[in-house]
C-alpha atoms as a PDB file:
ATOM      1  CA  UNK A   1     -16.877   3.319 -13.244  1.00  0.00           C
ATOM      2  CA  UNK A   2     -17.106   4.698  -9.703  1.00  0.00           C
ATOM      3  CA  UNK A   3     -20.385   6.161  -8.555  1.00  0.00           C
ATOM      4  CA  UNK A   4     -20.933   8.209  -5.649  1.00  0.00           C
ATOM      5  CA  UNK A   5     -25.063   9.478  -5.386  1.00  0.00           C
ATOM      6  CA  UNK A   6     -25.875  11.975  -3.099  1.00  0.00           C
ATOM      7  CA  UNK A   7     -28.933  13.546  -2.428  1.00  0.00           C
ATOM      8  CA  UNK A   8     -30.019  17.116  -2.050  1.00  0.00           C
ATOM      9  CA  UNK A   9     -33.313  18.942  -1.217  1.00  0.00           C
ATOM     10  CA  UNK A  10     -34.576  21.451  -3.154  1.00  0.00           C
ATOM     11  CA  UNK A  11     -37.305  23.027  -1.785  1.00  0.00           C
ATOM     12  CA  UNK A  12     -39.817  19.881  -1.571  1.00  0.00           C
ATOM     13  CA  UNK A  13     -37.861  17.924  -3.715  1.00  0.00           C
ATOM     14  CA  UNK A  14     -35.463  15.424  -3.542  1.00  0.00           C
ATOM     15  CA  UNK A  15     -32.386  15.521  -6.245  1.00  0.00           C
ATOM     16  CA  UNK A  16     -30.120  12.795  -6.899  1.00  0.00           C
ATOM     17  CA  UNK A  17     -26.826  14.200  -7.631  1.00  0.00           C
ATOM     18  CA  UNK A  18     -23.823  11.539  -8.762  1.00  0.00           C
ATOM     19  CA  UNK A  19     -20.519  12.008  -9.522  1.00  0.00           C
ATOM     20  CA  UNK A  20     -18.827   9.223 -11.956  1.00  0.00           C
ATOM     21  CA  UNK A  21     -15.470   9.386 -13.962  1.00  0.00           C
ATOM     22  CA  UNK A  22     -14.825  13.140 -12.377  1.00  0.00           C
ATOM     23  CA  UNK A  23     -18.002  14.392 -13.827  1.00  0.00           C
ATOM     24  CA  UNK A  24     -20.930  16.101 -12.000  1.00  0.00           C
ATOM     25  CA  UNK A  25     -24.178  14.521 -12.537  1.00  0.00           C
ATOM     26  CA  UNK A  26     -27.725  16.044 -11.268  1.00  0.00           C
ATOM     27  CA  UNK A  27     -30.647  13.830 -12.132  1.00  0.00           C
ATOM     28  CA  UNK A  28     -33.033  15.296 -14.450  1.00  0.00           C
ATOM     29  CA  UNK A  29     -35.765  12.716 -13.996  1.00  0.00           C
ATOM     30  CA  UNK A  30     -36.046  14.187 -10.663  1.00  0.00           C
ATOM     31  CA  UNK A  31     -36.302  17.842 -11.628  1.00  0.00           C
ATOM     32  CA  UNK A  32     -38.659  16.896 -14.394  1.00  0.00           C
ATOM     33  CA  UNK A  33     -40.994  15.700 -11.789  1.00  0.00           C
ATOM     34  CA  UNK A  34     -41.656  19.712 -11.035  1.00  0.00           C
ATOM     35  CA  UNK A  35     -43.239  19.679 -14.227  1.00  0.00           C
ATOM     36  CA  UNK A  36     -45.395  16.098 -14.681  1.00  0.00           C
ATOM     37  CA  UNK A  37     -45.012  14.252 -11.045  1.00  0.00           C
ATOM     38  CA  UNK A  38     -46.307  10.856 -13.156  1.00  0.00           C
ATOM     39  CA  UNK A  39     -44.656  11.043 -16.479  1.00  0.00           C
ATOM     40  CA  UNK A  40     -41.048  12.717 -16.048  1.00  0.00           C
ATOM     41  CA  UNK A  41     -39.300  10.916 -18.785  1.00  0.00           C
ATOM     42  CA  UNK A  42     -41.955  12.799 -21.613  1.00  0.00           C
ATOM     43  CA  UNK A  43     -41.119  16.110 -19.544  1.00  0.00           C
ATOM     44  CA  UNK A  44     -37.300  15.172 -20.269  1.00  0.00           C
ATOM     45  CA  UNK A  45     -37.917  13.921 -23.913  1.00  0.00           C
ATOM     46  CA  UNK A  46     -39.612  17.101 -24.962  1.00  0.00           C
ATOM     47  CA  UNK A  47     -37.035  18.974 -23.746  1.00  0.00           C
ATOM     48  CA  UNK A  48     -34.772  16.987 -25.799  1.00  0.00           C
ATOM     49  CA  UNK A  49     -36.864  17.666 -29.145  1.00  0.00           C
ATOM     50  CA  UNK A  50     -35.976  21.243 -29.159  1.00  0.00           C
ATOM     51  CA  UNK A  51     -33.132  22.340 -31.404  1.00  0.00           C
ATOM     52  CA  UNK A  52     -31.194  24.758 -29.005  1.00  0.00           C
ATOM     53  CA  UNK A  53     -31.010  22.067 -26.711  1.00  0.00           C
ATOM     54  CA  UNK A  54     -29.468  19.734 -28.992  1.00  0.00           C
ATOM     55  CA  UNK A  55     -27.217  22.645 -29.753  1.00  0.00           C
ATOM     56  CA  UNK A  56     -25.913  23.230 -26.214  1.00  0.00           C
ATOM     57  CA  UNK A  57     -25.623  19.640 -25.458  1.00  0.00           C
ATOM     58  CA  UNK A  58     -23.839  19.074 -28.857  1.00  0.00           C
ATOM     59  CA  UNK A  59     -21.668  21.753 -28.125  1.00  0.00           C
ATOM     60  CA  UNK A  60     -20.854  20.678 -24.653  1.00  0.00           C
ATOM     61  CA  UNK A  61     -19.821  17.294 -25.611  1.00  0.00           C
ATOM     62  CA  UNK A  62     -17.524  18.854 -28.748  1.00  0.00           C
ATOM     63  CA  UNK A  63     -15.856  20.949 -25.809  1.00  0.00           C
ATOM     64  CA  UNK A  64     -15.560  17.957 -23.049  1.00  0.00           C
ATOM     65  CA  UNK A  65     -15.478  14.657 -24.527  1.00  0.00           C
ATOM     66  CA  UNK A  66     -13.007  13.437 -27.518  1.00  0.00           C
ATOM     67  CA  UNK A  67     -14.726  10.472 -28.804  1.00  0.00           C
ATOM     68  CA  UNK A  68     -18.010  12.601 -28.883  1.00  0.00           C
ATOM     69  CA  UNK A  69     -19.507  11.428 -32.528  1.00  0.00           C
ATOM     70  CA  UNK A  70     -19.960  14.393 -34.801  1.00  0.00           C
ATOM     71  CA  UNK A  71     -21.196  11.712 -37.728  1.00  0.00           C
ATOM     72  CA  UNK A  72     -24.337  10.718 -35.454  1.00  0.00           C
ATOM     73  CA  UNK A  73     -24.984  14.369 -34.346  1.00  0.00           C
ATOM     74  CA  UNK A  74     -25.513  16.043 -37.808  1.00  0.00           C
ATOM     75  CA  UNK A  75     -28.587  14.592 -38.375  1.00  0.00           C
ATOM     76  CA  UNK A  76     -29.894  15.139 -35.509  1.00  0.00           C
ATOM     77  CA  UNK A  77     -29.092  18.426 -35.083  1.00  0.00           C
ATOM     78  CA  UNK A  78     -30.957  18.538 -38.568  1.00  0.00           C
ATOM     79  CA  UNK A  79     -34.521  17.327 -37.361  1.00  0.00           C
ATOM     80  CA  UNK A  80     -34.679  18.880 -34.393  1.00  0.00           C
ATOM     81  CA  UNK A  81     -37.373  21.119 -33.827  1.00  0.00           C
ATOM     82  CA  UNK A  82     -39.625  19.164 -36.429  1.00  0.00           C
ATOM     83  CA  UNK A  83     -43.207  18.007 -35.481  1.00  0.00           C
ATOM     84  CA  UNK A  84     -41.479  14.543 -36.417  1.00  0.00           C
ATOM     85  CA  UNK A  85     -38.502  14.578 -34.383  1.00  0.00           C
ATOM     86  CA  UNK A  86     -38.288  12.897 -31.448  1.00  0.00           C
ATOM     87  CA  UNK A  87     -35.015  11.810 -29.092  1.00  0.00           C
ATOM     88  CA  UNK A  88     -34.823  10.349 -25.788  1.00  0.00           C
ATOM     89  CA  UNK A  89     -31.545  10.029 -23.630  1.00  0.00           C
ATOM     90  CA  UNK A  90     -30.681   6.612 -24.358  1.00  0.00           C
ATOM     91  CA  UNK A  91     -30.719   7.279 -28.387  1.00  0.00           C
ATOM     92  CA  UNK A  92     -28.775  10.292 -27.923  1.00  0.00           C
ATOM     93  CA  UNK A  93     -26.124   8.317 -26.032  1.00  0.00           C
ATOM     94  CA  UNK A  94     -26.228   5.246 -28.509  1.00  0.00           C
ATOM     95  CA  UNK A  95     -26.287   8.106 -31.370  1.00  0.00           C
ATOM     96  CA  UNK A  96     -23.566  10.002 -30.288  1.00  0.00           C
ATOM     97  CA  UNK A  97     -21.419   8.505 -27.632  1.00  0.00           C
ATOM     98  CA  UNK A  98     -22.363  11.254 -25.422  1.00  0.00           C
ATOM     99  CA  UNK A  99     -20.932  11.622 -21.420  1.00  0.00           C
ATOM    100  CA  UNK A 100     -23.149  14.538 -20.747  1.00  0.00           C
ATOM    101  CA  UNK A 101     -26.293  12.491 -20.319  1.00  0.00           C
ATOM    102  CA  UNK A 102     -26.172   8.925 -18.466  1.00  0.00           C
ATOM    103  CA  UNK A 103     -28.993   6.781 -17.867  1.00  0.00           C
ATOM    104  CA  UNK A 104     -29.079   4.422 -15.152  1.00  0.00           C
ATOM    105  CA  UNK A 105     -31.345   1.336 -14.654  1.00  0.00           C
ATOM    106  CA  UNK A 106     -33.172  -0.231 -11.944  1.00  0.00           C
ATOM    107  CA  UNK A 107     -36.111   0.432  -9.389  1.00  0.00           C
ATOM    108  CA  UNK A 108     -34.030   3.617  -8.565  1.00  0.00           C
ATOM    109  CA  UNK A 109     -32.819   4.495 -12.189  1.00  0.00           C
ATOM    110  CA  UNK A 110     -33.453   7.643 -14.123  1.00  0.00           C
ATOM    111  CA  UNK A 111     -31.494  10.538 -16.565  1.00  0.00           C
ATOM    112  CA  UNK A 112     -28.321  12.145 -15.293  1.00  0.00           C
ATOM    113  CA  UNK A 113     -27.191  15.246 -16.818  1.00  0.00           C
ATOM    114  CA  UNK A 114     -23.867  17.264 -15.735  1.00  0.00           C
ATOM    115  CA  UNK A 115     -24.290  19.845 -13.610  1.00  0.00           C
ATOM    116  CA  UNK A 116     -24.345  22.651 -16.471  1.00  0.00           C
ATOM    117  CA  UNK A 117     -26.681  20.718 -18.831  1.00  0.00           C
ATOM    118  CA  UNK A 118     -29.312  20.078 -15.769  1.00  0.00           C
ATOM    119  CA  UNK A 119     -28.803  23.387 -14.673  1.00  0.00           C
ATOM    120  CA  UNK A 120     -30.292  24.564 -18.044  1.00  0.00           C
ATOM    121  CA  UNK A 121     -32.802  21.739 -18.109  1.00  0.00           C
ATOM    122  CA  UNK A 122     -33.999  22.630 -14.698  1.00  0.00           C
ATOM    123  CA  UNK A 123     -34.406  26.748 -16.140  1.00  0.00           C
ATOM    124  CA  UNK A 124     -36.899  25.049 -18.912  1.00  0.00           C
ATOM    125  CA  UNK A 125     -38.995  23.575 -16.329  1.00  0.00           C
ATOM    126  CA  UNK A 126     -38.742  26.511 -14.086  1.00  0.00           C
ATOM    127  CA  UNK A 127     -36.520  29.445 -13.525  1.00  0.00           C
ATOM    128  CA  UNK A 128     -37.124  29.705  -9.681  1.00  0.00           C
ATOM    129  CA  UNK A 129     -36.209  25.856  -8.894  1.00  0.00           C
ATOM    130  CA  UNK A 130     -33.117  26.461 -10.982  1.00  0.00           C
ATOM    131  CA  UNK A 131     -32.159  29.215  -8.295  1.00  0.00           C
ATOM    132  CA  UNK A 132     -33.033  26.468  -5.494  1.00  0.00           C
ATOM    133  CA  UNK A 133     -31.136  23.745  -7.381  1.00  0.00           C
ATOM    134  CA  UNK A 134     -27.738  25.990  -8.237  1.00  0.00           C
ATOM    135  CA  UNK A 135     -27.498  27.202  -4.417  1.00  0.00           C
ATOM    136  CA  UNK A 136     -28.102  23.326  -2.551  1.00  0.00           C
ATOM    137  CA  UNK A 137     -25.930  21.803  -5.107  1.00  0.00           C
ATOM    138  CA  UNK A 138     -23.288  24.726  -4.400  1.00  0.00           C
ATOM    139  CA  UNK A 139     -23.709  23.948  -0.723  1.00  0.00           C
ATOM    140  CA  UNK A 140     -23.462  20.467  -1.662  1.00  0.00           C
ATOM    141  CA  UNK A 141     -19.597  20.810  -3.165  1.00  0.00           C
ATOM    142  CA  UNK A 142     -18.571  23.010  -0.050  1.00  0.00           C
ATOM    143  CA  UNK A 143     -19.936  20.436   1.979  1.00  0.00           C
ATOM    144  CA  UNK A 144     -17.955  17.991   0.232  1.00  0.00           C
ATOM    145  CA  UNK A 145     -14.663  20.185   0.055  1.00  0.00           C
ATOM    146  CA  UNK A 146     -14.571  20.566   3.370  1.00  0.00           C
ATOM    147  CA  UNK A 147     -14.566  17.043   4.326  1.00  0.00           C
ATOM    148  CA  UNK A 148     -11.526  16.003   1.363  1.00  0.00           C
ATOM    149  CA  UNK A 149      -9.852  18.321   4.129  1.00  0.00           C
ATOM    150  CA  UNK A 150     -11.035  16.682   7.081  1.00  0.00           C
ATOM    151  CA  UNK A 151      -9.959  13.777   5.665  1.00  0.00           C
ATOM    152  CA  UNK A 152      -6.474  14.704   4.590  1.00  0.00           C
ATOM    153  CA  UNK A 153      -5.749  16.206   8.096  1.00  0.00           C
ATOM    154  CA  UNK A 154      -6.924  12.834   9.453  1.00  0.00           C
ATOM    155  CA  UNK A 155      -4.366  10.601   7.147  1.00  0.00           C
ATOM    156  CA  UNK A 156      -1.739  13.009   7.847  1.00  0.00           C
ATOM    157  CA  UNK A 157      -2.186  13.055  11.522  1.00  0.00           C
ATOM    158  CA  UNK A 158      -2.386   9.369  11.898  1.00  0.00           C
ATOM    159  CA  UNK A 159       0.824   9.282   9.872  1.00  0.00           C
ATOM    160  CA  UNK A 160       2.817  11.559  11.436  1.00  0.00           C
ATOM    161  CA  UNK A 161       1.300  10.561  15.203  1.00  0.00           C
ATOM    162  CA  UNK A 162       3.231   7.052  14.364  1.00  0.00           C
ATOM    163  CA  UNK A 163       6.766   8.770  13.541  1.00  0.00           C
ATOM    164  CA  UNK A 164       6.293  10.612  16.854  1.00  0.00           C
ATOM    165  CA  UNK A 165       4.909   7.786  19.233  1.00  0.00           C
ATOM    166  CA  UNK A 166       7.860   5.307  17.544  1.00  0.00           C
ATOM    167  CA  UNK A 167      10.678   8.146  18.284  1.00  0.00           C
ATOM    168  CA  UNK A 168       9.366   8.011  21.561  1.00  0.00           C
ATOM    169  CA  UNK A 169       9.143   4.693  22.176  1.00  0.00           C
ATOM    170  CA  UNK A 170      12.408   4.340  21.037  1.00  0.00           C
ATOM    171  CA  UNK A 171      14.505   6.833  22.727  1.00  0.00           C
ATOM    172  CA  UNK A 172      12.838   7.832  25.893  1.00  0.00           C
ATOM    173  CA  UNK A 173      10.399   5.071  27.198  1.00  0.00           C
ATOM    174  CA  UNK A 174      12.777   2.971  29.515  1.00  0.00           C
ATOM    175  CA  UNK A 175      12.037  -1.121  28.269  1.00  0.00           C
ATOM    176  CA  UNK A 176      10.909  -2.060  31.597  1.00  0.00           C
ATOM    177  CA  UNK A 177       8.065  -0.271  32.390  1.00  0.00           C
ATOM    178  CA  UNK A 178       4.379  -0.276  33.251  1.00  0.00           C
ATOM    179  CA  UNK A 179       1.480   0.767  30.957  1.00  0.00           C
ATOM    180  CA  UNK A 180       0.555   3.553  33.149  1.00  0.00           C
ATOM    181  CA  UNK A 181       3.506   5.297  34.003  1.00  0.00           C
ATOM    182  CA  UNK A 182       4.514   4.346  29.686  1.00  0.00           C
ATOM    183  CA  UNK A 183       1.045   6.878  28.512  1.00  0.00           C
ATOM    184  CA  UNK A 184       2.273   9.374  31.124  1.00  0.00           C
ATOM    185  CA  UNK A 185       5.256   9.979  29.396  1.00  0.00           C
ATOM    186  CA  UNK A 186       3.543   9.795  25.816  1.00  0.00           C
ATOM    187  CA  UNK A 187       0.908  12.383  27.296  1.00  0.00           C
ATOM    188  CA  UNK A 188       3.655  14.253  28.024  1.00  0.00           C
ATOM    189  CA  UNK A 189       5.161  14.640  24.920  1.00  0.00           C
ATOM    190  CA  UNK A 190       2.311  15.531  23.478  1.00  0.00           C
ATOM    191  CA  UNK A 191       1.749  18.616  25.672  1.00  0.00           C
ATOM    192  CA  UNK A 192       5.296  19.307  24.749  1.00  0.00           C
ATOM    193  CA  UNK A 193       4.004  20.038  21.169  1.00  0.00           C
ATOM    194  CA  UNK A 194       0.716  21.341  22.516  1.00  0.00           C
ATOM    195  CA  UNK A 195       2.491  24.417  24.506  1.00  0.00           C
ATOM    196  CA  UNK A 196       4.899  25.268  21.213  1.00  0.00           C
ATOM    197  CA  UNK A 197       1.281  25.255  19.011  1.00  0.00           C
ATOM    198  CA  UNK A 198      -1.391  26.687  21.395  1.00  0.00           C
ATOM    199  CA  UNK A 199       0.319  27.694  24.386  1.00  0.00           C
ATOM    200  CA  UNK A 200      -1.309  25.581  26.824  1.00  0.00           C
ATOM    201  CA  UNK A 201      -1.165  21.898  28.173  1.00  0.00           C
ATOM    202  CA  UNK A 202      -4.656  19.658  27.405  1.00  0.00           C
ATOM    203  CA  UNK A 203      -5.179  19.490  31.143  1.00  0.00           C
ATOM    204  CA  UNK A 204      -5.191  24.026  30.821  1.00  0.00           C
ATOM    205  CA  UNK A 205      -7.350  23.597  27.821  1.00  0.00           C
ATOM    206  CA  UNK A 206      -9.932  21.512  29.275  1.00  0.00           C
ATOM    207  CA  UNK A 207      -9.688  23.446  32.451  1.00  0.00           C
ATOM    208  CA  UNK A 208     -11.203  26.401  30.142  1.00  0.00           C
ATOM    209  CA  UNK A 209     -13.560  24.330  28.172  1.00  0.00           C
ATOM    210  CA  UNK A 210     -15.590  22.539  30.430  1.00  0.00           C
ATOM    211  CA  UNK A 211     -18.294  22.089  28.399  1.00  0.00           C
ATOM    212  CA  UNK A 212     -16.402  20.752  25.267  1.00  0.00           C
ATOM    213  CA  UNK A 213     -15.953  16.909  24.212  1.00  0.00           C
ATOM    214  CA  UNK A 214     -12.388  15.368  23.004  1.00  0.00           C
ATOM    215  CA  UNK A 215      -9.260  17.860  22.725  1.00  0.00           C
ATOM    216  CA  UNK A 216      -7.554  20.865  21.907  1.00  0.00           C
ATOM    217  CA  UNK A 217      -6.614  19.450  18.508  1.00  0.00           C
ATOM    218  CA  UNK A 218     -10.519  18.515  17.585  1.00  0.00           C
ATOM    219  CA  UNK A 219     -11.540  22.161  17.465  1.00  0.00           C
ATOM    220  CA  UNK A 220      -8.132  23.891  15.357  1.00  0.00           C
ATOM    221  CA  UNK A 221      -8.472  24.556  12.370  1.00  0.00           C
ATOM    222  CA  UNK A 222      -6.883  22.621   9.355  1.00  0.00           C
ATOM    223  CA  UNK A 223      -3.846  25.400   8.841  1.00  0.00           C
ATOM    224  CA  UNK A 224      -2.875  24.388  12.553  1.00  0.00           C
ATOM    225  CA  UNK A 225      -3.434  20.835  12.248  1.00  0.00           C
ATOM    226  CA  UNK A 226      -0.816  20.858   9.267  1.00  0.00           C
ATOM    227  CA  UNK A 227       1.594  22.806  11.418  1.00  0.00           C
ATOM    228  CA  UNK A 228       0.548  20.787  14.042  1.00  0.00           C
ATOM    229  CA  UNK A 229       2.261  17.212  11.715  1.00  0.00           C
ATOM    230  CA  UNK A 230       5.345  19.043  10.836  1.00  0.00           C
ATOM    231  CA  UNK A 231       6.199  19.488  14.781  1.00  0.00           C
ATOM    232  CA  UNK A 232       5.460  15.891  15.403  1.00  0.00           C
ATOM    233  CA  UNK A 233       7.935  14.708  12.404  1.00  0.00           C
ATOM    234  CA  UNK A 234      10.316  17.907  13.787  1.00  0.00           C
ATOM    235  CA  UNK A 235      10.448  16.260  17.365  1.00  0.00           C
ATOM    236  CA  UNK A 236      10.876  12.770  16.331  1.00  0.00           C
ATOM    237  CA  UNK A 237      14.226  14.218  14.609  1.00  0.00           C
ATOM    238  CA  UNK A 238      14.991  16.280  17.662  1.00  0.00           C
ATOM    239  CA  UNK A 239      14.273  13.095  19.717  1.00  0.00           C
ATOM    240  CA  UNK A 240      16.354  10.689  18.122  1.00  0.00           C
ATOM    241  CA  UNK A 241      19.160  13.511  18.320  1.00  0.00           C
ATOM    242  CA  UNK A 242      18.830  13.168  21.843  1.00  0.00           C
ATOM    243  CA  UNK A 243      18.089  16.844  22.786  1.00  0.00           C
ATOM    244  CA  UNK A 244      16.262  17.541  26.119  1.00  0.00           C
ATOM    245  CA  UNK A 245      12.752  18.284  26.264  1.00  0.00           C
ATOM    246  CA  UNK A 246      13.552  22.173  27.523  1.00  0.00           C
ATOM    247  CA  UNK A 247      15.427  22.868  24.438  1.00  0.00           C
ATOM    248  CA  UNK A 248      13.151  20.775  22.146  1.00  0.00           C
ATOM    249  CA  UNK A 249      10.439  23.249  23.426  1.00  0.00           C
ATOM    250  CA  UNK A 250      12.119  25.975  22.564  1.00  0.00           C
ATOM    251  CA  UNK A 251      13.035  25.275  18.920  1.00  0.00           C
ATOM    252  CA  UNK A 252       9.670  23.477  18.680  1.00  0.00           C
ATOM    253  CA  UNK A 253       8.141  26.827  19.902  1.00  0.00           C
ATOM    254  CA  UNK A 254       9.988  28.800  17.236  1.00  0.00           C
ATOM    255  CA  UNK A 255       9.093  26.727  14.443  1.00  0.00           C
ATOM    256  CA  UNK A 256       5.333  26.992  15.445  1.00  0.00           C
ATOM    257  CA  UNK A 257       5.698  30.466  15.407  1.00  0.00           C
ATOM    258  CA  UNK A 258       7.306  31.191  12.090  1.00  0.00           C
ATOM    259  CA  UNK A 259       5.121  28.680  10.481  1.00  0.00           C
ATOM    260  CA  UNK A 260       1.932  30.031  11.648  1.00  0.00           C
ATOM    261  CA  UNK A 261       3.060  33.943  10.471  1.00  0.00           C
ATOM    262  CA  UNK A 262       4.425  32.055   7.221  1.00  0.00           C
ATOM    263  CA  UNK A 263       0.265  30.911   6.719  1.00  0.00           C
ATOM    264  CA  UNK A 264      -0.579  34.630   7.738  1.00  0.00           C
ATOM    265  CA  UNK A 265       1.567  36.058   4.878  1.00  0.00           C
ATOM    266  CA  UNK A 266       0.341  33.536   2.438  1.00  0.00           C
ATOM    267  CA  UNK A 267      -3.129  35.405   3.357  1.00  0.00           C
ATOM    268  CA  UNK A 268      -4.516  31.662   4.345  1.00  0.00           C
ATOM    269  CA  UNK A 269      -7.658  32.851   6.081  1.00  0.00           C
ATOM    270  CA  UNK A 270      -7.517  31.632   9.771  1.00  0.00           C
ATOM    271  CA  UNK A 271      -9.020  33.783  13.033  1.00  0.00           C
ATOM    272  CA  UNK A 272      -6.996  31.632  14.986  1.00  0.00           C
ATOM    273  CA  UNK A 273      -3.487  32.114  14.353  1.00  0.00           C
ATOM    274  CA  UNK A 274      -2.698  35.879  15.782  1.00  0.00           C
ATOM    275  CA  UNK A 275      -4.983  34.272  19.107  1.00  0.00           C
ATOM    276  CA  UNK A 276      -2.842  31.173  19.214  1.00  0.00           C
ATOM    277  CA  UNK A 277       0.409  32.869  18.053  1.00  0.00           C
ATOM    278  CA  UNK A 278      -0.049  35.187  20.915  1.00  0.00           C
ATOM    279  CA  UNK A 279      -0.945  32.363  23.452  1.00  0.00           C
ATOM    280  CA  UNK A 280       2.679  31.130  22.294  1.00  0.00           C
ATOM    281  CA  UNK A 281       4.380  34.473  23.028  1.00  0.00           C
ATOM    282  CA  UNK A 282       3.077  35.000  26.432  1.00  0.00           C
ATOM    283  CA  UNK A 283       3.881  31.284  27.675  1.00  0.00           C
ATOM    284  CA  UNK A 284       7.821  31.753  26.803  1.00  0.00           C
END
């Protein structure tokens, strides 16, 4: 049962968030602290003694979870709403196997909701920090999307850095030969691919970025980055078949280019392929 917590600030507040089994959690021990700083479980508790709320949650957890216990729900559904009637997260759970609400224990423990149940738990306690709470956690996932893509372009360009580096290695570094004049030739190579993608060598990019850290390939964007893999597994082939770097260029060039205005007709957003694309055409 894999957790990942995160936190987020709304307004003055801190909000766990969690995500386990593929579910989005938000904790609602935190938000209820917007409403009684020293008691938030009775802030959560009384929410849970009102009858619509055990009809949304009931009806979330018919809609999203199979094993969700109908038998164990009835009655409560029932009492709700009575002066009598009282439920707290854990009984709920024990009650009616519910996924919607988690509890977790420990000097940092508290109630979990998913992201639509605390979203309509945090409207209870008040409608403005439910604003604050939908737009940081919405920030939150973007945040989070945009690394899953980071990451990807990282795996893939470690993996297809190795097929290029080993075609290489094995069909153009000579066996006796020093370090030096051995990363010269791999530096090489890699400017090869750099002037069919961005029309420039690094040495010309750095040239007009003084003032920036790393390479040309830290500051594309992830459409040219995957274009960017294909042309390193494309010249390992084109390598091993023992065609000459001016030729490799060439076709290298041309695949860059139809790849690029491939993205552009898929209508991937990207400001940098007509700029780059150009760069291309000018340096044939």
């Amino acid at each position: 049962m894999a957790k990942k917590v995160t936190n987020i600030q709304v307004k003055d507040t801190l909000i766990r968030t969690m995500q386990q089994n593929g579910i989005d959690y938000v904790c609602i021990t935190d938000i209820a602290r917007q409403k009684n700083a020293e008691e938030p479980k009775d802030v959560v508790k009384n929410w849970m003694r009102l009858k619509n709320t055990i009809e949304y949650i009931g009806l979330w957890e018919k809609l999203n979870n199979p094993q969700f216990k109908g038998v164990g729900f009835d009655p409560l559904l029932q009492e709700a709403g009575s002066n009598a009637f009282t439920l707290s997260p854990t009984k709920w759970i024990e009650q009616t196997n519910a996924i919607g609400i988690v509890c977790t224990t420990g000097r940092k423990g508290g109630t979990y909701a998913q992201r639509d149940i605390a979203f309509k738990f945090a409207n209870w306690v008040s409608v403005e920090f439910e604003l604050y709470l939908v737009k940081e956690f919405q920030r939150l996932k973007e945040e989070e999307q945009k690394q899953i893509g980071w990451s990807l372009k990282r795996e893939l360009s470690k993996l297809n850095y190795r097929i290029h580096t080993d075609a290489i290695k094995q069909n153009i570094v000579p066996e006796e030969i020093d370090a030096y004049h051995k990363s010269l030739i791999y530096a090489e190579e890699a400017d090869v691919l750099n002037v069919a993608l961005f029309g420039m060598t690094a040495k010309e990019w750095r040239k007009d970025n003084p003032g920036k850290k790393g390479n040309i390939r830290d500051y594309t964007d992830l459409h040219h980055l995957l274009v960017l893999a294909n042309l390193e597994s494309y010249n390992a082939i084109l390598i091993e078949q023992n065609i000459g770097q001016p030729q490799r260029l060439e076709m290298l060039r041309e695949t860059a280019l139809k790849q690029l205005r491939t993205i552009q007709a898929l209508d991937f957003s990207s400001s940098k392929i007509l700029t780059i694309s150009d760069k291309a055409e000018e340096s044939k």
